[in-house]
C-alpha atoms as a PDB file:
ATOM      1  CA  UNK A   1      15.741  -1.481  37.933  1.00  0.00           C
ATOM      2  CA  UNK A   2      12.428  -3.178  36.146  1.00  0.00           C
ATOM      3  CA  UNK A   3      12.217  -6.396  37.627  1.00  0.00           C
ATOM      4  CA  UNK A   4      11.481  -9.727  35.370  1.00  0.00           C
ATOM      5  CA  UNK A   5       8.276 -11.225  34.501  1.00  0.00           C
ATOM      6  CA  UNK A   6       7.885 -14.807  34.988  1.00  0.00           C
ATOM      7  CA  UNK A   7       4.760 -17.225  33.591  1.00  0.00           C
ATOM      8  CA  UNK A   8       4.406 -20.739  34.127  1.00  0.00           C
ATOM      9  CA  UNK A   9       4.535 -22.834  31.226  1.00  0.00           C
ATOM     10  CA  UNK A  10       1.386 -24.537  32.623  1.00  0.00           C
ATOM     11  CA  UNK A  11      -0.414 -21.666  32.374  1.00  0.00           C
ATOM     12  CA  UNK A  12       0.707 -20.954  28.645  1.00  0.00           C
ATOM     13  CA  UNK A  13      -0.945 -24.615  28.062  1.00  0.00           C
ATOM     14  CA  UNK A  14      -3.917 -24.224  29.584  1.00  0.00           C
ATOM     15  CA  UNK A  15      -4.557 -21.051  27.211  1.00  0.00           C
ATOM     16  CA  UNK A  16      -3.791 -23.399  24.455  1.00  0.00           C
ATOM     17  CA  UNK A  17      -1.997 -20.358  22.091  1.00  0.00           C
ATOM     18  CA  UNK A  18      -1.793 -20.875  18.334  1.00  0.00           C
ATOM     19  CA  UNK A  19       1.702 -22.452  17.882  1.00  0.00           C
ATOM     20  CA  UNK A  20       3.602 -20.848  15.348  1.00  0.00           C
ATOM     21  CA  UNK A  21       2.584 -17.153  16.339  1.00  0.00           C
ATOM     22  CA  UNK A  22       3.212 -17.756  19.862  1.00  0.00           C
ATOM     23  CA  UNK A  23       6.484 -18.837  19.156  1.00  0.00           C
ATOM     24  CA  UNK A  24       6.907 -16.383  16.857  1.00  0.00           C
ATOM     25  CA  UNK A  25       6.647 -13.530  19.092  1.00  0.00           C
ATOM     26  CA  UNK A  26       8.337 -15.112  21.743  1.00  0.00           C
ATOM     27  CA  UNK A  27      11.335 -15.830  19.673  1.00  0.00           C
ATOM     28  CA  UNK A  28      11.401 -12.210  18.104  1.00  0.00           C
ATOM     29  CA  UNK A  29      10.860 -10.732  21.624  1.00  0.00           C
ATOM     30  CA  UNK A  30      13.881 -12.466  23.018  1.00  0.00           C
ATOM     31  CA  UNK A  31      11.753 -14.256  25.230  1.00  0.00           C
ATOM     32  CA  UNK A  32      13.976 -17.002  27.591  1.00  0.00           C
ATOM     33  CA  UNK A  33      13.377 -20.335  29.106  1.00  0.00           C
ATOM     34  CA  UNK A  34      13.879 -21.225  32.921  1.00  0.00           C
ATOM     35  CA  UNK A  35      13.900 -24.854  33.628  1.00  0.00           C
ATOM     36  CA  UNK A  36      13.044 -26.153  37.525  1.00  0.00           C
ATOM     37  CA  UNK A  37      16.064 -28.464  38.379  1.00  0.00           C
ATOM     38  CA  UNK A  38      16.089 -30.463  42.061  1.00  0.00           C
ATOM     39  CA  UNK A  39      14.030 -27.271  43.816  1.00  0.00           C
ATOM     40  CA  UNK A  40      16.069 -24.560  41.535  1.00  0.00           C
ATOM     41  CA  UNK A  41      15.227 -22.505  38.363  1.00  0.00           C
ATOM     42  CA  UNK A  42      17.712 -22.318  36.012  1.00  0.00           C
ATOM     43  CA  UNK A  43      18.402 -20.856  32.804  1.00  0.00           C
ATOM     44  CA  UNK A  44      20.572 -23.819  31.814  1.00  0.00           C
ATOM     45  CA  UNK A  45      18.778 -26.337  29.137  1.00  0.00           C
ATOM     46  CA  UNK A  46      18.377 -29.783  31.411  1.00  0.00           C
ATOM     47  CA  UNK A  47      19.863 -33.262  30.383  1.00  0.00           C
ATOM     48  CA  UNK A  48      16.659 -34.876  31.766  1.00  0.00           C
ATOM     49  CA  UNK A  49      13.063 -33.683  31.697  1.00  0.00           C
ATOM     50  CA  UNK A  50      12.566 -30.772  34.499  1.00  0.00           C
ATOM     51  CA  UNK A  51      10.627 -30.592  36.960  1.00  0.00           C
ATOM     52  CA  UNK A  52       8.875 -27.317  35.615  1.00  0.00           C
ATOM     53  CA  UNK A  53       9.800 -24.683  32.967  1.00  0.00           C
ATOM     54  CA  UNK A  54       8.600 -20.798  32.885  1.00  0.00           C
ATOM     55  CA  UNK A  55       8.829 -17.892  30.230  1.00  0.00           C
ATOM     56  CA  UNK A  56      11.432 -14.929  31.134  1.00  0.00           C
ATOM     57  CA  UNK A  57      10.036 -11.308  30.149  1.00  0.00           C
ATOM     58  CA  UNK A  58      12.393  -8.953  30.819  1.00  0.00           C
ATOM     59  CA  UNK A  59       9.850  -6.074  32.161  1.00  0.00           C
ATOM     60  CA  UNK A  60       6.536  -5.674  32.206  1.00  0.00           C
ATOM     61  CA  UNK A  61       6.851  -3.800  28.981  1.00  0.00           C
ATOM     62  CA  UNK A  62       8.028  -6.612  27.230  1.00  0.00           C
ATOM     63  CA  UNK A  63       5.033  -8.865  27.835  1.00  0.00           C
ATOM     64  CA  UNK A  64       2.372  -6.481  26.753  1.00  0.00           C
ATOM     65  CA  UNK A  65       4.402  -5.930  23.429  1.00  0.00           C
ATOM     66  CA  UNK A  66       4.332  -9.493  22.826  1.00  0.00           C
ATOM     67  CA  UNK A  67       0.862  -9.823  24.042  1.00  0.00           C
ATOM     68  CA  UNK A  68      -0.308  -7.452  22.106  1.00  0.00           C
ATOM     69  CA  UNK A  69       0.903  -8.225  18.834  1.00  0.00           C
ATOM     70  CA  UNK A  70      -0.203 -11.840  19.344  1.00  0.00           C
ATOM     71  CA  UNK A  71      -3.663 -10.782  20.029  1.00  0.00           C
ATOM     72  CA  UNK A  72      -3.909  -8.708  16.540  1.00  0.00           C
ATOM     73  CA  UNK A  73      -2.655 -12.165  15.122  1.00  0.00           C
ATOM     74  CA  UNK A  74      -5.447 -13.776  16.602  1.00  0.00           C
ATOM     75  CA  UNK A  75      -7.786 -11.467  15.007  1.00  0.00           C
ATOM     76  CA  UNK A  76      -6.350 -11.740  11.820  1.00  0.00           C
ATOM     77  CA  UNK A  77      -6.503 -15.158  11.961  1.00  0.00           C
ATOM     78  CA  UNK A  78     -10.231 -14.834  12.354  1.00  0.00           C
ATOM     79  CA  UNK A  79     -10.524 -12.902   9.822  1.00  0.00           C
ATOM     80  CA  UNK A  80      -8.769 -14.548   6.922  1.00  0.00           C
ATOM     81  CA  UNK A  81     -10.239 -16.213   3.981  1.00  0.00           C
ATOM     82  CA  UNK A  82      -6.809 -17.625   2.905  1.00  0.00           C
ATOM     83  CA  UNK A  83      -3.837 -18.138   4.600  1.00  0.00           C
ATOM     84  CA  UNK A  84      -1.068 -15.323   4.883  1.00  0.00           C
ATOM     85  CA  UNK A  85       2.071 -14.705   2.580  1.00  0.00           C
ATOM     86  CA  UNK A  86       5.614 -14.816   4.252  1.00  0.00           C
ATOM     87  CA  UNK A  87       3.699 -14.422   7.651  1.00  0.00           C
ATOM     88  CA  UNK A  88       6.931 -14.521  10.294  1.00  0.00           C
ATOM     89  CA  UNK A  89       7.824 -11.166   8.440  1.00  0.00           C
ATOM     90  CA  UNK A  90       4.663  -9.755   9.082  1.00  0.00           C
ATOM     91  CA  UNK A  91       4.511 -10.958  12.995  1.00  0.00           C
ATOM     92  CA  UNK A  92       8.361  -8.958  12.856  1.00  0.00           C
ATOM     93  CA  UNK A  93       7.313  -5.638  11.838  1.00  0.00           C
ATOM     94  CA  UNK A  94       3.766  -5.596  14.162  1.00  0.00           C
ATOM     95  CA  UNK A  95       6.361  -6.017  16.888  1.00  0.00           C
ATOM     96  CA  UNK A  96       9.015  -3.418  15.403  1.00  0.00           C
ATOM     97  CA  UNK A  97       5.421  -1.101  15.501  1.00  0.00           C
ATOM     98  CA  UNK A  98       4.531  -1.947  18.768  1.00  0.00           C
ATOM     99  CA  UNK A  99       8.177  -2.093  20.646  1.00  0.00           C
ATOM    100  CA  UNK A 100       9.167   1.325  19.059  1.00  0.00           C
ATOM    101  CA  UNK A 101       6.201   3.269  17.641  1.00  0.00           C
ATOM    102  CA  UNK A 102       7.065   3.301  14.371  1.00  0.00           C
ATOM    103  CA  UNK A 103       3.992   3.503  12.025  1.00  0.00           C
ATOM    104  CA  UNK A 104       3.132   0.010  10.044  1.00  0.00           C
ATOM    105  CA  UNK A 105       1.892   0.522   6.910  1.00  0.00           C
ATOM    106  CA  UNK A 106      -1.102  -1.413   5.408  1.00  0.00           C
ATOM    107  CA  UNK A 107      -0.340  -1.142   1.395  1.00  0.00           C
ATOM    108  CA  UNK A 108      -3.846  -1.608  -0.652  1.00  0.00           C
ATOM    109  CA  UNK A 109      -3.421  -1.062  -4.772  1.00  0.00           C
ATOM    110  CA  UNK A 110      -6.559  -0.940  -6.113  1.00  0.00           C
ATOM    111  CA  UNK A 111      -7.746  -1.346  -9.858  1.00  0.00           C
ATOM    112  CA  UNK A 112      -9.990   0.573 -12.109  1.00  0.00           C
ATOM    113  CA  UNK A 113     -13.591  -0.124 -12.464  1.00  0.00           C
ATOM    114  CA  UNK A 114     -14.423  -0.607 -16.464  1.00  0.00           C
ATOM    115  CA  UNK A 115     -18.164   0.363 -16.240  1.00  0.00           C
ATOM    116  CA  UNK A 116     -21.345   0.386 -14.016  1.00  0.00           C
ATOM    117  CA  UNK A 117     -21.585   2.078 -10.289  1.00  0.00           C
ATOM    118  CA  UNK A 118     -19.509   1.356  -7.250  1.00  0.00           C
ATOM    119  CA  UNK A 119     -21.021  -1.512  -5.507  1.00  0.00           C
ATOM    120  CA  UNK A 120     -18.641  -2.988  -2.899  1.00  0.00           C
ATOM    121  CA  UNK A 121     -15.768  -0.602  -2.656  1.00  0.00           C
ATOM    122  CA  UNK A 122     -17.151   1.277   0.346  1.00  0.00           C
ATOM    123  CA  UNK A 123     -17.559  -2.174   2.086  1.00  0.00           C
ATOM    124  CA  UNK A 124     -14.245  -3.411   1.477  1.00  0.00           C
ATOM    125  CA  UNK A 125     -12.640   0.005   2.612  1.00  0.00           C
ATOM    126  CA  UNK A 126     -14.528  -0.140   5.849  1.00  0.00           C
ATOM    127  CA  UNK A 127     -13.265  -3.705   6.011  1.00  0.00           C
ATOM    128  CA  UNK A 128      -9.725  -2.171   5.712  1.00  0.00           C
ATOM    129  CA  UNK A 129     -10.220   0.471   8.410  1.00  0.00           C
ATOM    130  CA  UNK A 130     -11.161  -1.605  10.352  1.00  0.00           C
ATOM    131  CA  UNK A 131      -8.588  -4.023  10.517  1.00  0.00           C
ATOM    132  CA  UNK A 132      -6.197  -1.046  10.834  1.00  0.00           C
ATOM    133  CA  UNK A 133      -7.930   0.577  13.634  1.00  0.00           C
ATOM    134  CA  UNK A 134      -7.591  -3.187  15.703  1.00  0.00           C
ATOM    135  CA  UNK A 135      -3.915  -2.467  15.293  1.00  0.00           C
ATOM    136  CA  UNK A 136      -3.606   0.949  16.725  1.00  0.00           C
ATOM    137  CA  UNK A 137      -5.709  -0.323  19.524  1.00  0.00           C
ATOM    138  CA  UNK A 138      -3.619  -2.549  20.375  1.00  0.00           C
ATOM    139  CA  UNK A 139      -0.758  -0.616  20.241  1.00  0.00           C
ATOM    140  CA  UNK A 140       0.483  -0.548  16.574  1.00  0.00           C
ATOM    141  CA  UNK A 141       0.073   2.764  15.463  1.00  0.00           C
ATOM    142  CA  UNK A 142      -0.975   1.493  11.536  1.00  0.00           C
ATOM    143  CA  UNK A 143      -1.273   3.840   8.294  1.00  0.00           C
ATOM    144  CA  UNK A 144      -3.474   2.391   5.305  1.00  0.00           C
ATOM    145  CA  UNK A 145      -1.711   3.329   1.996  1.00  0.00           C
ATOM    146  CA  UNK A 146      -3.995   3.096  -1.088  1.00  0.00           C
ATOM    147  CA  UNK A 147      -2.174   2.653  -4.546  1.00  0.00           C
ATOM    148  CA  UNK A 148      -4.611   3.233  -7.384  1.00  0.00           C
ATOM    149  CA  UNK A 149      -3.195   0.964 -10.205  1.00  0.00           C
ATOM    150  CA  UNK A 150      -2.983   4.207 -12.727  1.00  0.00           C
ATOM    151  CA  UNK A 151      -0.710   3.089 -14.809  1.00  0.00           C
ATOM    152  CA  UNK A 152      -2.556  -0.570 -15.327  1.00  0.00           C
ATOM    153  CA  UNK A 153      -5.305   1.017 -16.691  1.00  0.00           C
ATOM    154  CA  UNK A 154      -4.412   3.391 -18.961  1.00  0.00           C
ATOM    155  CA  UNK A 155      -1.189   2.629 -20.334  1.00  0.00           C
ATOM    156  CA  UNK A 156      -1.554  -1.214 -20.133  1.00  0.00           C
ATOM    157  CA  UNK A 157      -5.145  -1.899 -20.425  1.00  0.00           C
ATOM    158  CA  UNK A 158      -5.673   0.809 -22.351  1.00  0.00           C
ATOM    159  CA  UNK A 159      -9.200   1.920 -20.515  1.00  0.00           C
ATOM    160  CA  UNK A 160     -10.413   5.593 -21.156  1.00  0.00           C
ATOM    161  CA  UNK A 161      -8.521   8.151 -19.458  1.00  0.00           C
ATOM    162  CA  UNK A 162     -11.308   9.969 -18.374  1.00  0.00           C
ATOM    163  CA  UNK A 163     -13.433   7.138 -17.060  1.00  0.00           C
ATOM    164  CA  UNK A 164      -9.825   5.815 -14.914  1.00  0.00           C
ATOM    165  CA  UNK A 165      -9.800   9.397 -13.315  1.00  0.00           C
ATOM    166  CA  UNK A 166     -13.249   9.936 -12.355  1.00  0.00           C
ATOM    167  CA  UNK A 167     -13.260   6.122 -10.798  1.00  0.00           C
ATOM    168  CA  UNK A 168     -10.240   6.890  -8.921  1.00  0.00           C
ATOM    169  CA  UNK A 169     -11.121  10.376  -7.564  1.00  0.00           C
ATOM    170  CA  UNK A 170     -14.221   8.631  -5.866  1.00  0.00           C
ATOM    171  CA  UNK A 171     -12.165   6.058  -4.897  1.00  0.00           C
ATOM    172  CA  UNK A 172      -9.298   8.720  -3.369  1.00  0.00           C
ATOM    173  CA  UNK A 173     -12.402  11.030  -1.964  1.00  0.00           C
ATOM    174  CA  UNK A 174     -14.034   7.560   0.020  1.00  0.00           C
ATOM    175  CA  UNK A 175     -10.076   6.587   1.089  1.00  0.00           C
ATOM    176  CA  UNK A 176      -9.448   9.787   2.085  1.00  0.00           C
ATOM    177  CA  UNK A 177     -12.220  10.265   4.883  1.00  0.00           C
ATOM    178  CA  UNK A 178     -11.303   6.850   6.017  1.00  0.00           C
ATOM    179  CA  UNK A 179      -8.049   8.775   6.810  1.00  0.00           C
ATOM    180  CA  UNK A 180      -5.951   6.836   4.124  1.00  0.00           C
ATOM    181  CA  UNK A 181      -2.806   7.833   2.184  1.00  0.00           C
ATOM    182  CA  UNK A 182      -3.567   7.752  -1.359  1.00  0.00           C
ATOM    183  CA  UNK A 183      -0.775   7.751  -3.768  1.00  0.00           C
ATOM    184  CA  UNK A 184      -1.406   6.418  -7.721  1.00  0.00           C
ATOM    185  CA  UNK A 185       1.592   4.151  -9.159  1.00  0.00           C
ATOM    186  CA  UNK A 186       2.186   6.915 -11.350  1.00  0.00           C
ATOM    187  CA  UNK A 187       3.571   9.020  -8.115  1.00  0.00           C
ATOM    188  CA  UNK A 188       4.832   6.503  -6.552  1.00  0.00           C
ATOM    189  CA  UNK A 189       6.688   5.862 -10.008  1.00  0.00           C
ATOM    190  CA  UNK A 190       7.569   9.020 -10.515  1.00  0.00           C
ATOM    191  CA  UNK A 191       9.393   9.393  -7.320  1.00  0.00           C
ATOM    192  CA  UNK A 192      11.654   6.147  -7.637  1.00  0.00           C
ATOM    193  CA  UNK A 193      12.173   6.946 -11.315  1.00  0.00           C
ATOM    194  CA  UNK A 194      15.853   5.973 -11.643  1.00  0.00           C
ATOM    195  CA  UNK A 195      14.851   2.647  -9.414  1.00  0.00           C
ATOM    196  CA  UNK A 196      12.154   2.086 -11.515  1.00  0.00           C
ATOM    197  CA  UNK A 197      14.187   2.331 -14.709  1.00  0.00           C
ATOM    198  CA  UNK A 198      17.174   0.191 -13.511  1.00  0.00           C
ATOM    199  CA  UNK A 199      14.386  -2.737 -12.097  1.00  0.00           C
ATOM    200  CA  UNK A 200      12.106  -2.545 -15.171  1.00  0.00           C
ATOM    201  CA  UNK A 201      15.413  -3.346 -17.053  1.00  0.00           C
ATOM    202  CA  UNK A 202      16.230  -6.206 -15.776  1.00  0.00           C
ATOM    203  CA  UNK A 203      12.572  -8.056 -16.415  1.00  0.00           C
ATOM    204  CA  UNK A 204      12.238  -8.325 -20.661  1.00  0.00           C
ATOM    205  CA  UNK A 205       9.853 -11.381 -21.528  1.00  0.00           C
ATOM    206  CA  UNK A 206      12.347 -13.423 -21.594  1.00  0.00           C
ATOM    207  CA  UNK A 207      13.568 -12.959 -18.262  1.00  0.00           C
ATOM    208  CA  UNK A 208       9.959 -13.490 -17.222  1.00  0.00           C
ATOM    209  CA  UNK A 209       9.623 -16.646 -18.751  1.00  0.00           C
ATOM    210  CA  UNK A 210      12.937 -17.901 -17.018  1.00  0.00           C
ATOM    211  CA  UNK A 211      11.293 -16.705 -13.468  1.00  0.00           C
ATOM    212  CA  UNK A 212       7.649 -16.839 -13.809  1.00  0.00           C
ATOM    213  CA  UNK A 213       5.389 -20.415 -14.249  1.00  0.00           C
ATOM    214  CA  UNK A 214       3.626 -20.826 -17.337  1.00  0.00           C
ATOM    215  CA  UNK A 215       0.602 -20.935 -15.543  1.00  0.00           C
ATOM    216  CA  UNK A 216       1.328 -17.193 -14.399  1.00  0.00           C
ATOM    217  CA  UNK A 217       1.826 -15.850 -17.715  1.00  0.00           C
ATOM    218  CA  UNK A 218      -0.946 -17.707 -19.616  1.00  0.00           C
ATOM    219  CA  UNK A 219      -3.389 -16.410 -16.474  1.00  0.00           C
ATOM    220  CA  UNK A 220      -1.869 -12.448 -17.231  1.00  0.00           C
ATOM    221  CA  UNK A 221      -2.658 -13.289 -21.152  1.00  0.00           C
ATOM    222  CA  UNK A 222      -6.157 -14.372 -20.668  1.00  0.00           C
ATOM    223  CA  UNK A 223      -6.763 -11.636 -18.185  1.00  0.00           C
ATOM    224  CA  UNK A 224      -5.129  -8.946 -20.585  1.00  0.00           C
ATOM    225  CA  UNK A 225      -7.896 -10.368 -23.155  1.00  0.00           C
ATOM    226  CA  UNK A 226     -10.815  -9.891 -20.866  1.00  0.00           C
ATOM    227  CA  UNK A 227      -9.639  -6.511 -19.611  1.00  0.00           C
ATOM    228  CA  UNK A 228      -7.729  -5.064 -22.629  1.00  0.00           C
ATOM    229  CA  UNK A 229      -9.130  -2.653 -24.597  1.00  0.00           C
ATOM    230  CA  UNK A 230      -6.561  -4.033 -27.106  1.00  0.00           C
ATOM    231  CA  UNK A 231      -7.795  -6.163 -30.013  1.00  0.00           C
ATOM    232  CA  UNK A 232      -4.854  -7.051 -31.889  1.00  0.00           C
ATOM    233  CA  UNK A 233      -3.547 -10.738 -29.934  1.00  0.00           C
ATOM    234  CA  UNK A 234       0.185  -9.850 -30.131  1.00  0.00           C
ATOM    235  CA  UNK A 235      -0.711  -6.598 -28.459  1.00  0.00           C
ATOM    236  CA  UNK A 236      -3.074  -8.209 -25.929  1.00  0.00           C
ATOM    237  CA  UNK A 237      -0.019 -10.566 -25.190  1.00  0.00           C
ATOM    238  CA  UNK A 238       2.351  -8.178 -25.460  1.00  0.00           C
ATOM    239  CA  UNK A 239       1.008  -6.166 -22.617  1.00  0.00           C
ATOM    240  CA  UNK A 240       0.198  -9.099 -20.199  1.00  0.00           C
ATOM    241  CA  UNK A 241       3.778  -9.476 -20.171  1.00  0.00           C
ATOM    242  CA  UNK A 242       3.986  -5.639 -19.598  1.00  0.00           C
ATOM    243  CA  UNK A 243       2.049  -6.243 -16.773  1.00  0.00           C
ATOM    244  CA  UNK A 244       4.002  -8.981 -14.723  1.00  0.00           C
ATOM    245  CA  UNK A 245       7.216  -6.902 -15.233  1.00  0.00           C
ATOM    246  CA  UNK A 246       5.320  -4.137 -13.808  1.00  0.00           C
ATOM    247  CA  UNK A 247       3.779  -5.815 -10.989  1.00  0.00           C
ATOM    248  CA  UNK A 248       7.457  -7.549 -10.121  1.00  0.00           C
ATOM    249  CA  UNK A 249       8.620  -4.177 -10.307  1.00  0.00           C
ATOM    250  CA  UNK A 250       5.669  -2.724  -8.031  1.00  0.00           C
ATOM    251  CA  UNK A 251       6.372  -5.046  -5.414  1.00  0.00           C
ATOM    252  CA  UNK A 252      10.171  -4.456  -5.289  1.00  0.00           C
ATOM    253  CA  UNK A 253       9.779  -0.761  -4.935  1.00  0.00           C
ATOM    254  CA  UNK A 254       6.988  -0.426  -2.512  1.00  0.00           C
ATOM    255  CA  UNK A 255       9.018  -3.405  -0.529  1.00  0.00           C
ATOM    256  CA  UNK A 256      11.932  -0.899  -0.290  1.00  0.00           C
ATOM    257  CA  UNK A 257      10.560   2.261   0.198  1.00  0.00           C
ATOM    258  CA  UNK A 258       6.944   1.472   2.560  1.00  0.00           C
ATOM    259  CA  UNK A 259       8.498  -1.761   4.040  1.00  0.00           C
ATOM    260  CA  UNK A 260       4.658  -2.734   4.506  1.00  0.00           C
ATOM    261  CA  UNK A 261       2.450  -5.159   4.869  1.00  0.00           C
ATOM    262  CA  UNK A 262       0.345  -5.884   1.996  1.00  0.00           C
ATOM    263  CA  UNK A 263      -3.677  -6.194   2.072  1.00  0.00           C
ATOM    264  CA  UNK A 264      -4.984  -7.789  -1.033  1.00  0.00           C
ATOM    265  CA  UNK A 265      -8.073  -7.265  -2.016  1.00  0.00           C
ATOM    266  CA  UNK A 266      -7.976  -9.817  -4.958  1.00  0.00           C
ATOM    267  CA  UNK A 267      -7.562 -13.617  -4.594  1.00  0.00           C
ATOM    268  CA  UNK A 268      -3.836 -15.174  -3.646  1.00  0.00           C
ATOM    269  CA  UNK A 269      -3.192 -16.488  -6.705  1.00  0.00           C
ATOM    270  CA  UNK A 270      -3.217 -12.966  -8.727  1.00  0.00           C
ATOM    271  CA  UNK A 271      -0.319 -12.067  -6.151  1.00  0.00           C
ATOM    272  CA  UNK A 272       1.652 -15.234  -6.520  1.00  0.00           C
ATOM    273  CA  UNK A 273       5.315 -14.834  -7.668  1.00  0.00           C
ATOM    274  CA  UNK A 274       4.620 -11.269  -8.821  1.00  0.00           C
ATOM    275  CA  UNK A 275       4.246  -9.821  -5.357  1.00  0.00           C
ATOM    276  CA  UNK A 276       8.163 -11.100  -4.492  1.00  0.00           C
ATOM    277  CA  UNK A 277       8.850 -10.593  -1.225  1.00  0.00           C
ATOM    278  CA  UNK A 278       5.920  -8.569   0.168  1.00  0.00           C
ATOM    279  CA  UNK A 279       4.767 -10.309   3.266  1.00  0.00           C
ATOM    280  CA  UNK A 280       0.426 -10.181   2.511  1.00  0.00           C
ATOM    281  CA  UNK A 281      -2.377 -10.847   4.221  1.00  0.00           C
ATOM    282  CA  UNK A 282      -6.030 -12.162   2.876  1.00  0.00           C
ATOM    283  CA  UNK A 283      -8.988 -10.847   4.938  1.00  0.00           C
ATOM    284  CA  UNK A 284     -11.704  -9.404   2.065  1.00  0.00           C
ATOM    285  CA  UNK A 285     -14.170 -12.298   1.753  1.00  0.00           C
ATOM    286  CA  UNK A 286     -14.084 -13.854  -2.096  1.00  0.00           C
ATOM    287  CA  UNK A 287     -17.658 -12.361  -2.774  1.00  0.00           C
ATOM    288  CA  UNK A 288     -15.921  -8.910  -2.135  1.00  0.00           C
ATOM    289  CA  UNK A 289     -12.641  -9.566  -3.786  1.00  0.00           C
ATOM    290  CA  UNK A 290     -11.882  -7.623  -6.886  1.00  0.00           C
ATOM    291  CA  UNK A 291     -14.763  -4.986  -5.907  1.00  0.00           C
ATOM    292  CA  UNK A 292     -14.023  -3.025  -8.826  1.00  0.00           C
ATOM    293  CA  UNK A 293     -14.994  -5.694 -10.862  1.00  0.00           C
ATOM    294  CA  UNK A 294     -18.152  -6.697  -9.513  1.00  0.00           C
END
């Protein structure tokens, strides 16, 4: 029978642990409590302040998966340029990784570069690797998936077919050695067609104003002119609200099918509201953010 692990609280101090992590993990870990009462630990909460209190790990096993998965918080904490989205979920399903080797996916969409040469894309799928190789090291055996955003390009934004493939077979050759997944939205559309169609329903413009902030949509407008190849305005708005019902839909899918978590490579506030419920993380620094565009 595996024997309990036991670690003085004092000792947890003197570490000094990021707070909301730590309990995180603990929490999701079913970590308990033992109070020191008159000479005896018990598992009882005391009326009056104790006399000493300890963590409970059930095995061994237990407190490397929740040592682990707070360490790859740590790092990602180092790493971030802006604070996480929905970050318990993403503590949850590290630890679901670690505690029962399922694989975590890391879910990148990437856009289409308009004109010039790659610049920064190597850099910032390096940056990905990397972060996804930290995980498997410490236990979290992590997939990258890489979305190119097909489907934004050419049937929304309208950009030359030919220039949108050539971009994103480089991009799918470079992902590919890194030992990515690539699948386009296109696939991934494809394959949840009947989800697609029943989601993509429910989100006309109006619905979108009734859920979105102005600020959203007049962003996605002023966007759709920069990036358009449209000229007429009413199409140019007409397909920034395209676009948010697109990107709603996106998230919802890839949230039910990849469970994942999300790693942006654009700034937080093109995810906001759009990206629902996928729990994200920020790590690409803002000089490298949007490398397709730069």
């Amino acid at each position: 029978m595996e024997r309990p692990v036991y670690i003085d609280e004092n000792i947890i101090k003197k570490n000094k642990p990021r707070v909301f992590p730590f309990q995180m993990v603990l929490k999701d870990v079913d970590v308990t409590n033992e109070y020191l009462i008159s000479g005896e630990w018990t598992g009882n909460k005391p009326q009056q302040k104790p006399e000493g209190k300890r963590l409970v790990f059930a095995n061994v096993e237990q407190l490397r998966i929740a040592r682990d998965v707070y360490f790859i918080w740590e790092e990602l904490e180092l790493q971030k340029q802006t604070d996480p989205a929905i970050p318990e979920e993403i503590i949850k399903r590290l630890l679901v990784g670690r505690s029962t080797g399922q694989t975590v996916n890391l879910f990148v969409p990437w856009g289409v570069r308009p004109e010039g040469e790659p610049k920064l894309e190597t850099s910032v799928l390096d940056k990905i690797q990397n972060v996804s190789d930290m995980m498997r090291k410490k236990g979290v055996n992590s997939q990258v998936i890489l979305m190119p955003a097909d489907i934004y390009a050419t049937e929304i934004n309208l950009i030359n077919c030919d220039l949108a493939f050539n971009y994103f077979c480089f991009v799918r050759r470079e992902a590919e050695a890194r030992g990515f997944v690539v699948k386009s939205w296109s696939e991934i559309r494809a394959e949840n067609i009947d989800l697609y169609q029943s989601l993509a329903a429910q989100y006309c413009e109006e619905t979108l104003e009734e859920i979105l902030p102005g600020g959203v949509i007049e962003r996605a407008i002023e966007a759709a002119k920069r990036r358009s190849c449209r000229t007429d305005i009413n199409d140019i708005i007409k397909s920034a609200y395209t676009y948010l019902g697109e990107r709603i839909v996106e998230a919802e899918i890839i949230e039910r099918i990849y469970k994942p978590i999300k790693v942006s490579a654009v700034s937080k506030n093109k995810d906001g509201y759009v990206d629902r419920e996928l729990p994200r993380l920020y790590l690409v620094p803002e000089e490298m953010q949007f490398p397709w565009l730069k």
